[in-house]
PDB file of N, CA and C in Angstrom:
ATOM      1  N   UNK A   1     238.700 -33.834-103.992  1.00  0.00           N
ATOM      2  CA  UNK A   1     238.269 -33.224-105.233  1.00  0.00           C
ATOM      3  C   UNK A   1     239.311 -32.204-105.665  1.00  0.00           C
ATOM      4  N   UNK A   2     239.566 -32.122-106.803  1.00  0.00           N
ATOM      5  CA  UNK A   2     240.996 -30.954-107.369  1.00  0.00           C
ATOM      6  C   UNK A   2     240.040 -30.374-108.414  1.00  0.00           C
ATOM      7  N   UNK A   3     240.590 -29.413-108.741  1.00  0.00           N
ATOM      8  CA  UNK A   3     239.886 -28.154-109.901  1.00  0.00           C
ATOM      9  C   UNK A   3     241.143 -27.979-110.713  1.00  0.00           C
ATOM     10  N   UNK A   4     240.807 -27.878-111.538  1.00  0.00           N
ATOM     11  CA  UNK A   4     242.057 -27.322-112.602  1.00  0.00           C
ATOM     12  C   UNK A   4     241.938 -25.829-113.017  1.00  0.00           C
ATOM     13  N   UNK A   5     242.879 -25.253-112.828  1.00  0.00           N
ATOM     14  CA  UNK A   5     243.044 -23.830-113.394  1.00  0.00           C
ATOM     15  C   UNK A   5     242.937 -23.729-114.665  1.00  0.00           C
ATOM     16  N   UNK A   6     242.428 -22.487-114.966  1.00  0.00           N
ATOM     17  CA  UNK A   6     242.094 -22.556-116.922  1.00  0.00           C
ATOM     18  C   UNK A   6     243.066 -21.484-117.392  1.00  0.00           C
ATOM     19  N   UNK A   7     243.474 -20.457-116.484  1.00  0.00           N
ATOM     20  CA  UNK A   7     244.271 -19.598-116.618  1.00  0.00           C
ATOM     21  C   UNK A   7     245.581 -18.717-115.434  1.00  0.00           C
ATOM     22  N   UNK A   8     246.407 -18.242-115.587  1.00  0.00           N
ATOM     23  CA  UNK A   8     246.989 -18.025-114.495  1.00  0.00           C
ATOM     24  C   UNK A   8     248.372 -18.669-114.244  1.00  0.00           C
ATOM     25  N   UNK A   9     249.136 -18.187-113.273  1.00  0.00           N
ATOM     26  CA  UNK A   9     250.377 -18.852-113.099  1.00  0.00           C
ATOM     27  C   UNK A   9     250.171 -20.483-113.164  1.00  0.00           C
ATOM     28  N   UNK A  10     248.973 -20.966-112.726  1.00  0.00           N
ATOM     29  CA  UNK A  10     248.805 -22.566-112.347  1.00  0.00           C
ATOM     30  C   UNK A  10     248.246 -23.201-113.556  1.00  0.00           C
ATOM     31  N   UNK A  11     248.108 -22.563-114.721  1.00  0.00           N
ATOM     32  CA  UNK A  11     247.479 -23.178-115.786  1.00  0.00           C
ATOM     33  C   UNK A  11     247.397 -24.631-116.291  1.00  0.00           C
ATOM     34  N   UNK A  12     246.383 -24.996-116.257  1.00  0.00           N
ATOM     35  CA  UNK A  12     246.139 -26.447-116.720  1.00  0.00           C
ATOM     36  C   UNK A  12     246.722 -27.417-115.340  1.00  0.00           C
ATOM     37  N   UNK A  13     247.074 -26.990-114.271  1.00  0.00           N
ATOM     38  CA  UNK A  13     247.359 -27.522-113.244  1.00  0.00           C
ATOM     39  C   UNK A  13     246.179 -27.592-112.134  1.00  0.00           C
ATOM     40  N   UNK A  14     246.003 -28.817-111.412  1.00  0.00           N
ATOM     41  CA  UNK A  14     244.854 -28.984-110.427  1.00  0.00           C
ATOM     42  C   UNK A  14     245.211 -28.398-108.952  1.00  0.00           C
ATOM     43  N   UNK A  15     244.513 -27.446-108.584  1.00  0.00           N
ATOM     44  CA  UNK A  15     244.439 -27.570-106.937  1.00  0.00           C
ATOM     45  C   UNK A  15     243.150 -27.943-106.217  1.00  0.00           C
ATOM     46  N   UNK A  16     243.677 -27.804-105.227  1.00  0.00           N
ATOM     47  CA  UNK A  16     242.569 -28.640-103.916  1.00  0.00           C
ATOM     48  C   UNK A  16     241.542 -27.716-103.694  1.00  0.00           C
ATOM     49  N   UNK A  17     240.391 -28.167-103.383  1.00  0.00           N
ATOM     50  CA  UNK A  17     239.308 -27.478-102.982  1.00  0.00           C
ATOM     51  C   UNK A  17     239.962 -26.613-102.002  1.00  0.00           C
ATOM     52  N   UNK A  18     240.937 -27.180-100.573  1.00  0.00           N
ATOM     53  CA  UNK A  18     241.131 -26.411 -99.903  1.00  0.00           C
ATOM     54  C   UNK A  18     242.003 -24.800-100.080  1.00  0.00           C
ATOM     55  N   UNK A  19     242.703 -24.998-100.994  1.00  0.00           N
ATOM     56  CA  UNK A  19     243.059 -23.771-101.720  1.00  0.00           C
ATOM     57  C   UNK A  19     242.317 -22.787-102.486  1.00  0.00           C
ATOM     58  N   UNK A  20     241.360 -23.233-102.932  1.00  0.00           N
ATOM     59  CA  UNK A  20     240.433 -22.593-103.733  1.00  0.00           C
ATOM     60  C   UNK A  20     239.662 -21.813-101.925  1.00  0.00           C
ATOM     61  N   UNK A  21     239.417 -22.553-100.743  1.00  0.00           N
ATOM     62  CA  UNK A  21     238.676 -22.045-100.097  1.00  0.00           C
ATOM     63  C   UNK A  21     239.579 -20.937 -99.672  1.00  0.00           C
ATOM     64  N   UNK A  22     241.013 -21.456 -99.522  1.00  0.00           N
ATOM     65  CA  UNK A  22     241.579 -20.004 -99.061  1.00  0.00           C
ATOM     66  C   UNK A  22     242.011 -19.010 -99.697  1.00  0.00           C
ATOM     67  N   UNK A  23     241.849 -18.709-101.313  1.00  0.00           N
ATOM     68  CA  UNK A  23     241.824 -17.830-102.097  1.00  0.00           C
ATOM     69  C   UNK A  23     240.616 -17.082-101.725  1.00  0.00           C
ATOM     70  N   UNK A  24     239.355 -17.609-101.810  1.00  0.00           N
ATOM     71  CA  UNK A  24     237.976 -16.752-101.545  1.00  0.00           C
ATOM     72  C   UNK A  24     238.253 -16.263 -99.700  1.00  0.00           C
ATOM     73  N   UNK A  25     238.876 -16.860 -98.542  1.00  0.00           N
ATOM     74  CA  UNK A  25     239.032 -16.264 -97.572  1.00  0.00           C
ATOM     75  C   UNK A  25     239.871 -14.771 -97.520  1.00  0.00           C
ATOM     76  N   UNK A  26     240.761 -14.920 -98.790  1.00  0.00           N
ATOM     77  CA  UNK A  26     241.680 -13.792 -99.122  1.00  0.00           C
ATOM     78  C   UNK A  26     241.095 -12.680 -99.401  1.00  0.00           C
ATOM     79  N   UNK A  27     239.783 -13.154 -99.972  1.00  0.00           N
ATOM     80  CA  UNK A  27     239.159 -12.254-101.392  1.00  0.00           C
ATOM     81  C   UNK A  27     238.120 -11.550-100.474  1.00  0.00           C
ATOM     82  N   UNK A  28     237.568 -12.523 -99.394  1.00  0.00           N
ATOM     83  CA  UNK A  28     236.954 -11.678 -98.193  1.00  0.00           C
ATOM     84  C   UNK A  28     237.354 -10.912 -97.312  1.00  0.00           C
ATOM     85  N   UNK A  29     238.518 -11.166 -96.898  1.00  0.00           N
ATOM     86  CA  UNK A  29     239.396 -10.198 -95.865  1.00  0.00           C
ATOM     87  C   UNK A  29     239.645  -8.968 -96.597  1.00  0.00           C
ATOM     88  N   UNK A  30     239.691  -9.119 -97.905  1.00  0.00           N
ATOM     89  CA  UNK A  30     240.472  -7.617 -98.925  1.00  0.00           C
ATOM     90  C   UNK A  30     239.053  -6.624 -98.996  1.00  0.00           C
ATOM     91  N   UNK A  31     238.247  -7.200 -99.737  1.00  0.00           N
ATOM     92  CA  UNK A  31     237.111  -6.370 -99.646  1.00  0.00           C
ATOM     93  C   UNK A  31     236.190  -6.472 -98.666  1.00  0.00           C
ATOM     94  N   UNK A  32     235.949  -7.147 -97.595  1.00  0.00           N
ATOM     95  CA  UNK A  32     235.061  -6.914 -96.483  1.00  0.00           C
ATOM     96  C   UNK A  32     233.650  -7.758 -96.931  1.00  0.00           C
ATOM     97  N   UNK A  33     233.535  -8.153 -98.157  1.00  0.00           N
ATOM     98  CA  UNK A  33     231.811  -8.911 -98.068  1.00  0.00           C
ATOM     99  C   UNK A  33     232.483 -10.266 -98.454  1.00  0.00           C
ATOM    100  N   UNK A  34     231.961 -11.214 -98.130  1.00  0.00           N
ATOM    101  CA  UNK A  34     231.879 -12.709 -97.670  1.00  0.00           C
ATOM    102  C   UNK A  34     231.934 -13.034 -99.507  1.00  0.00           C
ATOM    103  N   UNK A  35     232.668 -13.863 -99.643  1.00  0.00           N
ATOM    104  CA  UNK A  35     233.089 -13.772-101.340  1.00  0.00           C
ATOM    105  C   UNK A  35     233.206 -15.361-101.291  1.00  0.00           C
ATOM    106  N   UNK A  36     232.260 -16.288-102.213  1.00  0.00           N
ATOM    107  CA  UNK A  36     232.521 -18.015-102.320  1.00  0.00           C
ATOM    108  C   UNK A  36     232.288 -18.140-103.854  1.00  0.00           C
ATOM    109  N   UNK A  37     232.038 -19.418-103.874  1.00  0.00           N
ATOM    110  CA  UNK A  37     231.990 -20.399-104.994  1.00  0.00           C
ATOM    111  C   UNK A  37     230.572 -19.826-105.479  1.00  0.00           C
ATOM    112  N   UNK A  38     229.605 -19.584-104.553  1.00  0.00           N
ATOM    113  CA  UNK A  38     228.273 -19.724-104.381  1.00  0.00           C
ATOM    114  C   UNK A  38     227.608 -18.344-105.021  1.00  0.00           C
ATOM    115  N   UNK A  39     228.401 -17.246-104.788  1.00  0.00           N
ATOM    116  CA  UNK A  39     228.563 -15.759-105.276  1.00  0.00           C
ATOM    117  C   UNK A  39     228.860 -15.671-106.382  1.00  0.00           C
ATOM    118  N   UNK A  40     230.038 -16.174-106.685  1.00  0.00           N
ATOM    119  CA  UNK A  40     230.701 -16.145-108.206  1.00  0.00           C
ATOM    120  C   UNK A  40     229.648 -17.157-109.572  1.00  0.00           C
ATOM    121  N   UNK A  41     229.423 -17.992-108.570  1.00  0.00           N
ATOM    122  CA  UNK A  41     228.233 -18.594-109.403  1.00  0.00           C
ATOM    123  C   UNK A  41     226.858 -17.997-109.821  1.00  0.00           C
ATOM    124  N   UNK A  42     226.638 -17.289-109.076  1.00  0.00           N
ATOM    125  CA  UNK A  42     225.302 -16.446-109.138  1.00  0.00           C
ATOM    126  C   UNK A  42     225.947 -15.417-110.054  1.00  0.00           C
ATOM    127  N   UNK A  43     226.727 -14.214-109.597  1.00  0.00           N
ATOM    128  CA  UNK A  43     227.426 -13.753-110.847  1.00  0.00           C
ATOM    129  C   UNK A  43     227.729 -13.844-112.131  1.00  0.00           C
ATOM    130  N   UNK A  44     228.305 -15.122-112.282  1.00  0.00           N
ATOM    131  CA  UNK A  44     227.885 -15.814-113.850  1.00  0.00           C
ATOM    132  C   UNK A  44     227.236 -15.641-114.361  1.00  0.00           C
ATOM    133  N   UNK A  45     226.057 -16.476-113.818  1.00  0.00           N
ATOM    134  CA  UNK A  45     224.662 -16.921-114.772  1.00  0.00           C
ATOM    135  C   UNK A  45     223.949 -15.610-114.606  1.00  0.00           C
ATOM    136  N   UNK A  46     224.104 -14.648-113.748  1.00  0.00           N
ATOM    137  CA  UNK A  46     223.087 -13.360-113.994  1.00  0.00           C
ATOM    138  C   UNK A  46     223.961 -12.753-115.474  1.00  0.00           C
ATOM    139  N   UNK A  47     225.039 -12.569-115.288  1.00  0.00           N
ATOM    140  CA  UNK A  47     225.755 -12.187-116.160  1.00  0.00           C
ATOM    141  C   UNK A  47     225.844 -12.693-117.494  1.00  0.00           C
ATOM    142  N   UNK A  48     225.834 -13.927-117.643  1.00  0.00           N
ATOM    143  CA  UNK A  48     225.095 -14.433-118.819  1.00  0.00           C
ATOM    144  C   UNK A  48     224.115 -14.543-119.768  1.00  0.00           C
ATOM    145  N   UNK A  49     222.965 -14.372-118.668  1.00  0.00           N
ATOM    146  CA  UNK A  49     221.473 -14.612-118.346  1.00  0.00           C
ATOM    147  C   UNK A  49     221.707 -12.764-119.585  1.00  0.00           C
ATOM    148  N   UNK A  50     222.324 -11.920-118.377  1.00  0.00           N
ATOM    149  CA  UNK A  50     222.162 -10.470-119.366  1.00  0.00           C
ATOM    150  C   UNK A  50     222.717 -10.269-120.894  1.00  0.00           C
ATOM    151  N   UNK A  51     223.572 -11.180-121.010  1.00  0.00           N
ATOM    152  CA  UNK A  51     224.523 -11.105-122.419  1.00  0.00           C
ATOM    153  C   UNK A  51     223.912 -11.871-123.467  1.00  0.00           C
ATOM    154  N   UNK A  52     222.131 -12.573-123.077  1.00  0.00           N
ATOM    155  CA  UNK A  52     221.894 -13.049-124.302  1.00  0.00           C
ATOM    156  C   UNK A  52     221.979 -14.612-123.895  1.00  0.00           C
ATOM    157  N   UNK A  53     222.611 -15.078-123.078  1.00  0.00           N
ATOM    158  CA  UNK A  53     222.348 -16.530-122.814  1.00  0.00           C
ATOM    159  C   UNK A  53     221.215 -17.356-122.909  1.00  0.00           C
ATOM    160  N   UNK A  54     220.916 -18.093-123.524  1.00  0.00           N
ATOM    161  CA  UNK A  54     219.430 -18.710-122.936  1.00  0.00           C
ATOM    162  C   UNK A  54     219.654 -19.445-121.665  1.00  0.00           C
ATOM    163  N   UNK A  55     218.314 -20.274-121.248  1.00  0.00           N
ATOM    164  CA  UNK A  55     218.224 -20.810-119.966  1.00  0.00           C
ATOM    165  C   UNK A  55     219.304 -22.395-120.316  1.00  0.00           C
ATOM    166  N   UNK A  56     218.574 -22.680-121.132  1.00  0.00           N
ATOM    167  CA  UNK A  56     218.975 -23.839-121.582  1.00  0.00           C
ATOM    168  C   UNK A  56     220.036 -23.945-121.963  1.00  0.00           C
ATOM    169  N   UNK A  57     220.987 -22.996-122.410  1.00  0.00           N
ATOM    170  CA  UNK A  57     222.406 -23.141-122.482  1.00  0.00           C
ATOM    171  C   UNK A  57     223.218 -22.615-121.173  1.00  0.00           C
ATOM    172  N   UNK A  58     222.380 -22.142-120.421  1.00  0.00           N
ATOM    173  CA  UNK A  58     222.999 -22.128-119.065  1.00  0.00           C
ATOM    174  C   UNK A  58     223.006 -23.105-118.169  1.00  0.00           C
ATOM    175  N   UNK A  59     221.791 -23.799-118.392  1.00  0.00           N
ATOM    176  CA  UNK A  59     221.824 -25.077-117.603  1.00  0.00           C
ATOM    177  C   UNK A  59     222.877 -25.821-118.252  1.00  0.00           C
ATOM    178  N   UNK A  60     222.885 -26.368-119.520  1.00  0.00           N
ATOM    179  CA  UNK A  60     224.050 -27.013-119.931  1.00  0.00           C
ATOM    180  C   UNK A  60     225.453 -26.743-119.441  1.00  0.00           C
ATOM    181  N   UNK A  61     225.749 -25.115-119.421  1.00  0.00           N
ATOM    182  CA  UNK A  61     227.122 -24.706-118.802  1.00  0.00           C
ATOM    183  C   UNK A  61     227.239 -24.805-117.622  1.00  0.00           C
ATOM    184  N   UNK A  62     226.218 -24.992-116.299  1.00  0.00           N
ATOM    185  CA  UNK A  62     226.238 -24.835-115.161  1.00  0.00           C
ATOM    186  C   UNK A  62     226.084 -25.871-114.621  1.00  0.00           C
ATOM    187  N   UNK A  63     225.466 -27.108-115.230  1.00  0.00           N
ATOM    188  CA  UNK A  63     225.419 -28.498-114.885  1.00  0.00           C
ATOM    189  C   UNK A  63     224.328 -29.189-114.092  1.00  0.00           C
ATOM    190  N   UNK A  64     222.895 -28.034-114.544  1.00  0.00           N
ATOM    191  CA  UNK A  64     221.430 -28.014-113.590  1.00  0.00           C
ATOM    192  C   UNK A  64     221.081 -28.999-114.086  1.00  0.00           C
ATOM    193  N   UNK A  65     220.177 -29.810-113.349  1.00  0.00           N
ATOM    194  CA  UNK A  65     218.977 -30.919-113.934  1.00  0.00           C
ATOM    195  C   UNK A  65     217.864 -30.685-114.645  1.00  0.00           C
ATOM    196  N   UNK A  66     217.481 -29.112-114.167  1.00  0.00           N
ATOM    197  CA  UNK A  66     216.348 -28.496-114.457  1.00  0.00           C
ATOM    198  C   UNK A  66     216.170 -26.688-114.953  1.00  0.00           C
ATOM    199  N   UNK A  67     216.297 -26.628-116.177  1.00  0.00           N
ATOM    200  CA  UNK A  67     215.775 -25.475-116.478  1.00  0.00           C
ATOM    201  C   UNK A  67     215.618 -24.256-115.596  1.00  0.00           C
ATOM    202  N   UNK A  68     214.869 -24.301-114.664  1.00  0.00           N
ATOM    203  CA  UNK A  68     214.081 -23.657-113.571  1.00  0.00           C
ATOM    204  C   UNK A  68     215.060 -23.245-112.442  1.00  0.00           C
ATOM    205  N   UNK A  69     215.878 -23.857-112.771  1.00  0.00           N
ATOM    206  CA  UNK A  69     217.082 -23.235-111.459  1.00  0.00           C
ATOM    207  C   UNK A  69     218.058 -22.580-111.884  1.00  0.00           C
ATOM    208  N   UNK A  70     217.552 -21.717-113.208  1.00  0.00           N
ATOM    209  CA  UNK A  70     218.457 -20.758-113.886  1.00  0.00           C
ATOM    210  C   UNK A  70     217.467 -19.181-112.723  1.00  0.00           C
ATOM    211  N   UNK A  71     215.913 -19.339-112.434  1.00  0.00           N
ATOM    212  CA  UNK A  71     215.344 -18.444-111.920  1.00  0.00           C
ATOM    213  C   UNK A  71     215.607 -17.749-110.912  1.00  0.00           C
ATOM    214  N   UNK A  72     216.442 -18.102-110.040  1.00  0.00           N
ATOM    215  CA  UNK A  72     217.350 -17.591-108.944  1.00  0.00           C
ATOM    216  C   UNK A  72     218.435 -16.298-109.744  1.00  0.00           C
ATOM    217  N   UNK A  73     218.418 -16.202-110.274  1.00  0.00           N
ATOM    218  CA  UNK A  73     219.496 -15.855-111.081  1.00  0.00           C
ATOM    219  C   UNK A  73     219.150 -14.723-111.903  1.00  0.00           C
ATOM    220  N   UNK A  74     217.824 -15.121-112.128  1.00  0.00           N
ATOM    221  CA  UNK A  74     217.302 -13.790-113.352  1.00  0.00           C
ATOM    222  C   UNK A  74     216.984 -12.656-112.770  1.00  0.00           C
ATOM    223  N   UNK A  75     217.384 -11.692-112.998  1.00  0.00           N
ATOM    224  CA  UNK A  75     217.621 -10.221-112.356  1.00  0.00           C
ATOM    225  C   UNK A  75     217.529  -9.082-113.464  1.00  0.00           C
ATOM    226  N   UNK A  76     216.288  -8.817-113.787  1.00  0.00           N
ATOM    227  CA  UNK A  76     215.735  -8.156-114.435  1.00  0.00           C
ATOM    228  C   UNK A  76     215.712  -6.482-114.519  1.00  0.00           C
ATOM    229  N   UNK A  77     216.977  -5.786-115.275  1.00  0.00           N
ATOM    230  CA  UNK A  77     216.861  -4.123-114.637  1.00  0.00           C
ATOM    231  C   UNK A  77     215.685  -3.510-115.438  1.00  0.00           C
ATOM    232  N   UNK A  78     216.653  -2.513-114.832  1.00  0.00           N
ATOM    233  CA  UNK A  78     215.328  -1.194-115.254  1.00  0.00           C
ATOM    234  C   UNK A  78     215.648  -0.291-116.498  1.00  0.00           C
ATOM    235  N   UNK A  79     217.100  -0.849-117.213  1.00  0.00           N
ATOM    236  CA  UNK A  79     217.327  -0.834-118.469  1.00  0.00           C
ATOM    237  C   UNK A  79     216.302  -1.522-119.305  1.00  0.00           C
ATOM    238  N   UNK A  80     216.785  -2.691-118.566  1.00  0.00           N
ATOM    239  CA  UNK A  80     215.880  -4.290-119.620  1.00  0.00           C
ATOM    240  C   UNK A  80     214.561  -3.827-119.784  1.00  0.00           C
ATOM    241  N   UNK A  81     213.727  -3.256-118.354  1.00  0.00           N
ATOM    242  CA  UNK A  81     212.822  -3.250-118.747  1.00  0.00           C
ATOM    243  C   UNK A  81     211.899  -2.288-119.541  1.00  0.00           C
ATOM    244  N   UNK A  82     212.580  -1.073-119.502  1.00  0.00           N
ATOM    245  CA  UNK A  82     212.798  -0.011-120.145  1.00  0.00           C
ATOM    246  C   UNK A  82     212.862  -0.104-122.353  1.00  0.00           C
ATOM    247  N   UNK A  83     213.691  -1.021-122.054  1.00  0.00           N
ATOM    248  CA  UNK A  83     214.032  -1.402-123.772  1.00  0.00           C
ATOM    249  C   UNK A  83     212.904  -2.315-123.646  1.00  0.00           C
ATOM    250  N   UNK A  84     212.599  -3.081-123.033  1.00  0.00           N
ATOM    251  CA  UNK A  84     211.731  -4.082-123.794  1.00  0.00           C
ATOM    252  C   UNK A  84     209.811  -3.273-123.977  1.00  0.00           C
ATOM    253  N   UNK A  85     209.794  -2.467-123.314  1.00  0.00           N
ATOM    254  CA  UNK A  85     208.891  -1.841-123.220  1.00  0.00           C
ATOM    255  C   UNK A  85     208.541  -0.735-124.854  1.00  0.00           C
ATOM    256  N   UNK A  86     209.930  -0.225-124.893  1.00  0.00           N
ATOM    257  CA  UNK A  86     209.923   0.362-125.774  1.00  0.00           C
ATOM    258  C   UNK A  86     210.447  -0.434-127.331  1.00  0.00           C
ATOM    259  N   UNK A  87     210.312  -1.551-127.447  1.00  0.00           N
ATOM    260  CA  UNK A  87     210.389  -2.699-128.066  1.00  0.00           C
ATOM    261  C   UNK A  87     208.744  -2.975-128.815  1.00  0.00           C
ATOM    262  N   UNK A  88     208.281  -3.071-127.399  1.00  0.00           N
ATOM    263  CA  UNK A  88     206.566  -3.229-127.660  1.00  0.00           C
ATOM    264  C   UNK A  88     205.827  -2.584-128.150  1.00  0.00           C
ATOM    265  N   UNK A  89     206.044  -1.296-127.718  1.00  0.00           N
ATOM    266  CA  UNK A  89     205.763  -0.130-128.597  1.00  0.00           C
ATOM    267  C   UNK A  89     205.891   0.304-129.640  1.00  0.00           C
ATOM    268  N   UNK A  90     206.891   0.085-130.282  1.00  0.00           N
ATOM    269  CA  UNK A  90     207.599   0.075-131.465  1.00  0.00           C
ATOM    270  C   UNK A  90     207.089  -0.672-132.774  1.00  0.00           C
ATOM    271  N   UNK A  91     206.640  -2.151-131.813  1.00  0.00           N
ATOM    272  CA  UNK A  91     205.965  -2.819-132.707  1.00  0.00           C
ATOM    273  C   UNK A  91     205.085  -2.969-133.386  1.00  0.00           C
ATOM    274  N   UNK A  92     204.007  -2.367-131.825  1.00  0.00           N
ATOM    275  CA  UNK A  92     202.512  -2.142-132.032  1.00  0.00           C
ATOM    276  C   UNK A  92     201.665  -0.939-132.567  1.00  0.00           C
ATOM    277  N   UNK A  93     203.019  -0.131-132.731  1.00  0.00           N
ATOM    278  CA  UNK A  93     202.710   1.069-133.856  1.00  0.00           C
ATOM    279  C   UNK A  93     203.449   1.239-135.171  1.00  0.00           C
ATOM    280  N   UNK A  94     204.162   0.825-135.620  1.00  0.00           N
ATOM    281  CA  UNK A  94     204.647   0.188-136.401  1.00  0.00           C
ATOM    282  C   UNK A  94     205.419   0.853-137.176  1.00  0.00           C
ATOM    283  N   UNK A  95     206.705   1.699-135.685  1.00  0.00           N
ATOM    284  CA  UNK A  95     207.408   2.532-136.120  1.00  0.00           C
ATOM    285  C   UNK A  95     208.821   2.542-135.833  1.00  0.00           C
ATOM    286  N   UNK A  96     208.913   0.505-135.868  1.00  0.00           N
ATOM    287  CA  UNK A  96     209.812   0.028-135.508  1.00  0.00           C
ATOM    288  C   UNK A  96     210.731  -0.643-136.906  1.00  0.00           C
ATOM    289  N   UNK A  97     211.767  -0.878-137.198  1.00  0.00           N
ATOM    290  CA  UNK A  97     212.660  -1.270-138.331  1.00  0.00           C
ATOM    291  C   UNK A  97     212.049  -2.529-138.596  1.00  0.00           C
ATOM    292  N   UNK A  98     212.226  -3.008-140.135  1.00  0.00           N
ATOM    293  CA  UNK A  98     211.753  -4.078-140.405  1.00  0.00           C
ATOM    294  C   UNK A  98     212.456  -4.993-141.348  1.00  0.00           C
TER     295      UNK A  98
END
């Protein structure tokens, strides 16, 4: 299996899975926590998930079968929940912009 680089000295050029594994072995030895494919992926889609993404366009970008396996992922702060609270409020007194 080869990956193609999207950016970087290797641009538009394919390397090997096995290179890709020893970039993330690099990336673990430098900072000390265990760093994969599997991390950076979760990273994403939370990161997405926060910027407004829907599920459904994450599944499309991420290549899920199912909707529902965006839920691993959803990580809900105490900003979010904070604004959305005061969202509700806003509404239900009706001293919110219109």
């Amino acid at each position: 299996m080869l990956i193609v680089a999207l950016n970087g000295p290797t641009r538009g050029n394919a390397i090997s899975v096995r290179n890709v594994d020893k970039i993330f072995e690099r990336l673990s030895t430098a900072g000390g926590r265990r760093v994969g494919p599997h991390l950076l992926r979760h990273f994403a889609a939370s990161e997405h998930l926060a910027a407004g993404t829907t599920r459904d366009e994450l599944q499309a970008l991420l290549g899920w079968s199912n909707v529902t396996s965006a839920d691993p992922y959803i990580h809900v702060g105490e900003e979010a929940k904070r604004a959305a609270v005061e969202s509700l409020a806003a509404r239900l007194t009706g001293s919110g912009t219109r």
